[in-house]
C-alpha atoms as a PDB file:
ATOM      1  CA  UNK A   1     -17.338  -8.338  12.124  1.00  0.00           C
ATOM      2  CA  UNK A   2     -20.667  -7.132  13.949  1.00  0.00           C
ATOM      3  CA  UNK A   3     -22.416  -4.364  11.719  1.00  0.00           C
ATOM      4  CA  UNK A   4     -23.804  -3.405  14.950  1.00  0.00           C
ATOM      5  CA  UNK A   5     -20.214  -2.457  16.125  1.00  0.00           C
ATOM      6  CA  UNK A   6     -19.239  -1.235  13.423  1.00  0.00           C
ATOM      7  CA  UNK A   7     -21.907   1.426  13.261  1.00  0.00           C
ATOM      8  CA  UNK A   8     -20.703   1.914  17.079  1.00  0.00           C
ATOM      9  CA  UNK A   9     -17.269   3.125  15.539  1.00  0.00           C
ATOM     10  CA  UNK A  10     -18.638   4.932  12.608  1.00  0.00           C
ATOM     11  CA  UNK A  11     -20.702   7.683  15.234  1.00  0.00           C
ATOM     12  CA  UNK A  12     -17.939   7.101  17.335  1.00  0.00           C
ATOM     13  CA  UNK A  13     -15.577   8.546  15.011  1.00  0.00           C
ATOM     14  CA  UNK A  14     -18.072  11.443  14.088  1.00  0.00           C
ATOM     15  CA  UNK A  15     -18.767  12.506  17.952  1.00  0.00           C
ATOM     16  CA  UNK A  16     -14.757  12.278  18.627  1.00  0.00           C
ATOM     17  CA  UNK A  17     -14.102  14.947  15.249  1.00  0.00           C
ATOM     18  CA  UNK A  18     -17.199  16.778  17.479  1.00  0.00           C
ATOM     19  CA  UNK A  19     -15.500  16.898  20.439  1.00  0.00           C
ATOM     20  CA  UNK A  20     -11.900  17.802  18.789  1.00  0.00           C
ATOM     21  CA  UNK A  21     -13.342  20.648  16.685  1.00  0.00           C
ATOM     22  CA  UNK A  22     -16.142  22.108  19.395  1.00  0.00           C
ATOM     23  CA  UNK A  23     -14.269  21.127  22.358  1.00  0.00           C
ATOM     24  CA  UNK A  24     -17.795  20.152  23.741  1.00  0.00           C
ATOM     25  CA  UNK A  25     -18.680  18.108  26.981  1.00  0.00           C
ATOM     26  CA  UNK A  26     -18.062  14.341  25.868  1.00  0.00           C
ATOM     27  CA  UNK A  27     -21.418  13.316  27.986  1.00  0.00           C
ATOM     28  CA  UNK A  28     -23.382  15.839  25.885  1.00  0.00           C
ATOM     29  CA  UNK A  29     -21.965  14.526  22.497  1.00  0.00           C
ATOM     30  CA  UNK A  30     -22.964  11.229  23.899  1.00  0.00           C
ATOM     31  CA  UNK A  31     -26.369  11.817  24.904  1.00  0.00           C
ATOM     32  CA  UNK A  32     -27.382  13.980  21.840  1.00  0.00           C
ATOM     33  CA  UNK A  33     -25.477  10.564  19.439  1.00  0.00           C
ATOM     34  CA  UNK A  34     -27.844   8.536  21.254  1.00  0.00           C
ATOM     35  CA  UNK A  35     -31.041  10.764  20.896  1.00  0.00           C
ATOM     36  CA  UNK A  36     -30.268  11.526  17.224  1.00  0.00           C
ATOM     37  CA  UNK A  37     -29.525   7.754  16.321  1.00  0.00           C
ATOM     38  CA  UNK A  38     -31.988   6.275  18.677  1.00  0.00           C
ATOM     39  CA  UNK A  39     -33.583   4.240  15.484  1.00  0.00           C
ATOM     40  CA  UNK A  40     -30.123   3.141  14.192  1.00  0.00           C
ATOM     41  CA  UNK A  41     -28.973  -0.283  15.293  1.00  0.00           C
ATOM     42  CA  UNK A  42     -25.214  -0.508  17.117  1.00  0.00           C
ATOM     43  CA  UNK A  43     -23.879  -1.654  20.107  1.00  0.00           C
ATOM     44  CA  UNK A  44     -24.942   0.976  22.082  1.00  0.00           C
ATOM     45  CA  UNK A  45     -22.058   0.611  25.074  1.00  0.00           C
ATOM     46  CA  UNK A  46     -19.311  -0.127  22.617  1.00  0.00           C
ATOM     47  CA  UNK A  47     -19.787   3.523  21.421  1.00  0.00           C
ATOM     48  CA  UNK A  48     -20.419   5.082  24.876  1.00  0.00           C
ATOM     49  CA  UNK A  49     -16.829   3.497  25.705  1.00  0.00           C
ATOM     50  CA  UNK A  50     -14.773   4.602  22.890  1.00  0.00           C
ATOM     51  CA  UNK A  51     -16.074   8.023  22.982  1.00  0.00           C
ATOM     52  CA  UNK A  52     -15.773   8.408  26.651  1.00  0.00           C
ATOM     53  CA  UNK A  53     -12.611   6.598  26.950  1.00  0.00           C
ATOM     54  CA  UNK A  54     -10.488   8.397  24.132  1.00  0.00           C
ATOM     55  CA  UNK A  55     -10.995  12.261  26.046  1.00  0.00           C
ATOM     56  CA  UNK A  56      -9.774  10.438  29.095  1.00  0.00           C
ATOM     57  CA  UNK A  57      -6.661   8.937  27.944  1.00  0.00           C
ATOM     58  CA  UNK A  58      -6.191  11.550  24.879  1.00  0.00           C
ATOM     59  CA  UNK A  59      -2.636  12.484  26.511  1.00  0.00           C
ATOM     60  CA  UNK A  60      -1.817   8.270  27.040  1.00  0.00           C
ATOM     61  CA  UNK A  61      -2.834   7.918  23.354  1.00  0.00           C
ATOM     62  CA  UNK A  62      -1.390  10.898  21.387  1.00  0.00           C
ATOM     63  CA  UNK A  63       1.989   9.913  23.417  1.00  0.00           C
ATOM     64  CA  UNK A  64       1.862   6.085  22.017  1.00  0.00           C
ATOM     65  CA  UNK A  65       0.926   8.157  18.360  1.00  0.00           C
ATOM     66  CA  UNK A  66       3.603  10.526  18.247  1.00  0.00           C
ATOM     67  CA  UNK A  67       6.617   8.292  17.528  1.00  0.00           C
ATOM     68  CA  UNK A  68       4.801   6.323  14.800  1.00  0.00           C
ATOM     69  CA  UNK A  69       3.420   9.658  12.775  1.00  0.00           C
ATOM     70  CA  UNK A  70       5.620  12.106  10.835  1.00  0.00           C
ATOM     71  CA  UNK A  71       4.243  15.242  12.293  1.00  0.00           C
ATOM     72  CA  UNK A  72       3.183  16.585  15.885  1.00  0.00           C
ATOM     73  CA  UNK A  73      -0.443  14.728  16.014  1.00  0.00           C
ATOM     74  CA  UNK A  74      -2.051  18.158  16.425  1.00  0.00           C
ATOM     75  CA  UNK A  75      -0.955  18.607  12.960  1.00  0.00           C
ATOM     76  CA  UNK A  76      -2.689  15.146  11.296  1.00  0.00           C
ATOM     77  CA  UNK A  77      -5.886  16.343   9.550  1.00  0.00           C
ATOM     78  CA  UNK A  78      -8.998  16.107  12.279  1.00  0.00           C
ATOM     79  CA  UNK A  79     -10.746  13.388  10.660  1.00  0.00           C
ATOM     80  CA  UNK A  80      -7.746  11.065  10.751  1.00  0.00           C
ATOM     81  CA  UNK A  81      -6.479  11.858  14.137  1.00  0.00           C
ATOM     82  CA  UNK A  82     -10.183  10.882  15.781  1.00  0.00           C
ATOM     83  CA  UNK A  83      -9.988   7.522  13.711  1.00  0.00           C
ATOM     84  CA  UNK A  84      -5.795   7.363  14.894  1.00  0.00           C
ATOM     85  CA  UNK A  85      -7.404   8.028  18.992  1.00  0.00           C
ATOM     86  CA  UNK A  86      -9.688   5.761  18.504  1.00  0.00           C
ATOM     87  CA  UNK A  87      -7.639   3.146  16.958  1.00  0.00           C
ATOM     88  CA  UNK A  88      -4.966   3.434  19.259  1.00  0.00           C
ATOM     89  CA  UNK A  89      -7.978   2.813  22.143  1.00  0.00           C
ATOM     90  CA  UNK A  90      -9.298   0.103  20.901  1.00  0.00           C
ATOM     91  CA  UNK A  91      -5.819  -1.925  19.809  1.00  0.00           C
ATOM     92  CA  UNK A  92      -4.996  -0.463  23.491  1.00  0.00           C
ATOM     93  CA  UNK A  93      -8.555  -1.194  25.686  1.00  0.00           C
ATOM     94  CA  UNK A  94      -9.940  -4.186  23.796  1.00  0.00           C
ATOM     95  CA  UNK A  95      -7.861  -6.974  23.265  1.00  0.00           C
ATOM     96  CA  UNK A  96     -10.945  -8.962  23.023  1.00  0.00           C
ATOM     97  CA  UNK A  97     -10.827  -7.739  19.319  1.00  0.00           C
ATOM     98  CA  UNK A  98      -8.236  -9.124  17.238  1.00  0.00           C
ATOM     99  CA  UNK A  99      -5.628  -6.509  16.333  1.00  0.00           C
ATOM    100  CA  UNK A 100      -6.290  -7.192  12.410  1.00  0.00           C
ATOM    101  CA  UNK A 101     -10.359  -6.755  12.928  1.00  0.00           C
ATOM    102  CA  UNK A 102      -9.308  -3.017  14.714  1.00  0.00           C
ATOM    103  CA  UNK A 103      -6.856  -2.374  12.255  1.00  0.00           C
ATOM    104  CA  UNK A 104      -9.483  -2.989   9.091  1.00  0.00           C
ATOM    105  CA  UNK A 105     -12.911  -1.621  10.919  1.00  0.00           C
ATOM    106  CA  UNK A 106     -10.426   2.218  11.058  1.00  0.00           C
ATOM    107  CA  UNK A 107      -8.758   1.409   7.965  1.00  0.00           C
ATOM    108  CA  UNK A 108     -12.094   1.299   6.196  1.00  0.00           C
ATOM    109  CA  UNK A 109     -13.709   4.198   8.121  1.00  0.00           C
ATOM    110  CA  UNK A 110     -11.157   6.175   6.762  1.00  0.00           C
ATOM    111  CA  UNK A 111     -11.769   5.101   3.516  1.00  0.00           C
ATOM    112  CA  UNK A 112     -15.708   6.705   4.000  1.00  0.00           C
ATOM    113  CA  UNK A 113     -14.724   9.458   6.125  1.00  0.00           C
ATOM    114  CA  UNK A 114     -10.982  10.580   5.527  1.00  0.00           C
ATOM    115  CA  UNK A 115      -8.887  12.233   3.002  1.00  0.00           C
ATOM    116  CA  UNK A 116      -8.217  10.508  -0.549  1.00  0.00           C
ATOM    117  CA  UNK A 117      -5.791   8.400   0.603  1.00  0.00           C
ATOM    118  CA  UNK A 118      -6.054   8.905   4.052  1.00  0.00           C
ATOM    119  CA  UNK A 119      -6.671   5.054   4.690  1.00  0.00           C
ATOM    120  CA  UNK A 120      -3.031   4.610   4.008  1.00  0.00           C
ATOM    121  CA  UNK A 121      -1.752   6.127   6.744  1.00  0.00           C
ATOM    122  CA  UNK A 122      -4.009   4.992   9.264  1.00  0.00           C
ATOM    123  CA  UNK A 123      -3.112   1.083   7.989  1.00  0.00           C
ATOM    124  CA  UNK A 124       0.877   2.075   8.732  1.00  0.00           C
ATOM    125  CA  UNK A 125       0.529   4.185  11.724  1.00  0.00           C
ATOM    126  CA  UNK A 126      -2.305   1.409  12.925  1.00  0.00           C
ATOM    127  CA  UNK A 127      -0.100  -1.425  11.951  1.00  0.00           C
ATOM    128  CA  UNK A 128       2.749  -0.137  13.985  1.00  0.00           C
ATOM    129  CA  UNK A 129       0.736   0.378  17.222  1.00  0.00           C
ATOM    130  CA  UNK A 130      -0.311  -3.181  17.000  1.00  0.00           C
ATOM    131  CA  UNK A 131       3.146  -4.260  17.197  1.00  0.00           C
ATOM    132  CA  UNK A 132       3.513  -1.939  20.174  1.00  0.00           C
ATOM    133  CA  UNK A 133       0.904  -2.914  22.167  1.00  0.00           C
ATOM    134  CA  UNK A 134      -0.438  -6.340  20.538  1.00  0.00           C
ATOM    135  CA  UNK A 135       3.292  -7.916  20.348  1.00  0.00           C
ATOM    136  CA  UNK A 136       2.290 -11.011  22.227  1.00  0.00           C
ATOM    137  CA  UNK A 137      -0.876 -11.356  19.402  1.00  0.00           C
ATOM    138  CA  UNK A 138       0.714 -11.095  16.721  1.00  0.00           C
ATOM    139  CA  UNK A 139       3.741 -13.401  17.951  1.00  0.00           C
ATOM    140  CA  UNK A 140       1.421 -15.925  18.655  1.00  0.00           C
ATOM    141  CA  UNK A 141      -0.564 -15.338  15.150  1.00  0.00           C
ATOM    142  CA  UNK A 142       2.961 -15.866  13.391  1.00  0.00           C
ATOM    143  CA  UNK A 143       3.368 -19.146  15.000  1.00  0.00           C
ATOM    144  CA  UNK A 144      -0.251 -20.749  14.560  1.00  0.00           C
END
């Protein structure tokens, strides 16, 4: 795992809670991540794409969410729905990244950022959505 990208999804998940809870223009929470963490070192496009990319398929995503949760996703506590978008965009968008590296890197965000055991529920709901959209991965992992 690249620390790099990882700190990518860390802001990434604190600029989408932003954007949930102020509503704000996604291209201003961008710029103002990237002024504020201009020191920091992470993959600087990798963020730009999750947080852009989640607003603009937030409908896409909550609708490949809802079956797997067990409430309407505007009811799943803010932190964990962010983590749950992005998640679901990544396992979705980036198939470059091996559906067990996505499901860990949100798994343990949640662990620093979520509820107690918040981490739980993103590893089912996550796990599900991988077999959803990742079928053909994790197929071919079961065989090799």
């Amino acid at each position: 795992m690249s620390k790099k990208r990882s700190k990518a999804r860390s802001l990434a998940t604190q600029a989408i809670y932003q954007w949930q809870v102020a509503g704000a223009n996604v291209g201003e929470i961008v710029e103002s991540f990237l002024t504020e963490h201009q020191n920091s070192s992470f993959q600087v496009d990798y963020f730009r794409d999750l947080v852009s990319g989640v607003p603009a398929q937030v409908d896409l995503l909550d609708k490949h969410l809802q079956p797997l949760l067990d409430r309407p996703v505007e009811e799943v506590d803010l932190v964990e729905r962010a983590i749950l978008r992005l998640g679901a965009y990544e396992l979705a968008k980036h198939p470059e990244v091996p559906y067990r590296v996505v499901i860990n890197e949100w798994v343990e965000l949640a662990k620093t950022f979520g509820a107690d055991k918040g981490h739980r529920y993103i590893n089912g709901v996550l796990d599900k959505l991988a077999h959803d959209l990742r079928a053909v991965e994790i197929a071919a992992r079961k065989r090799g």
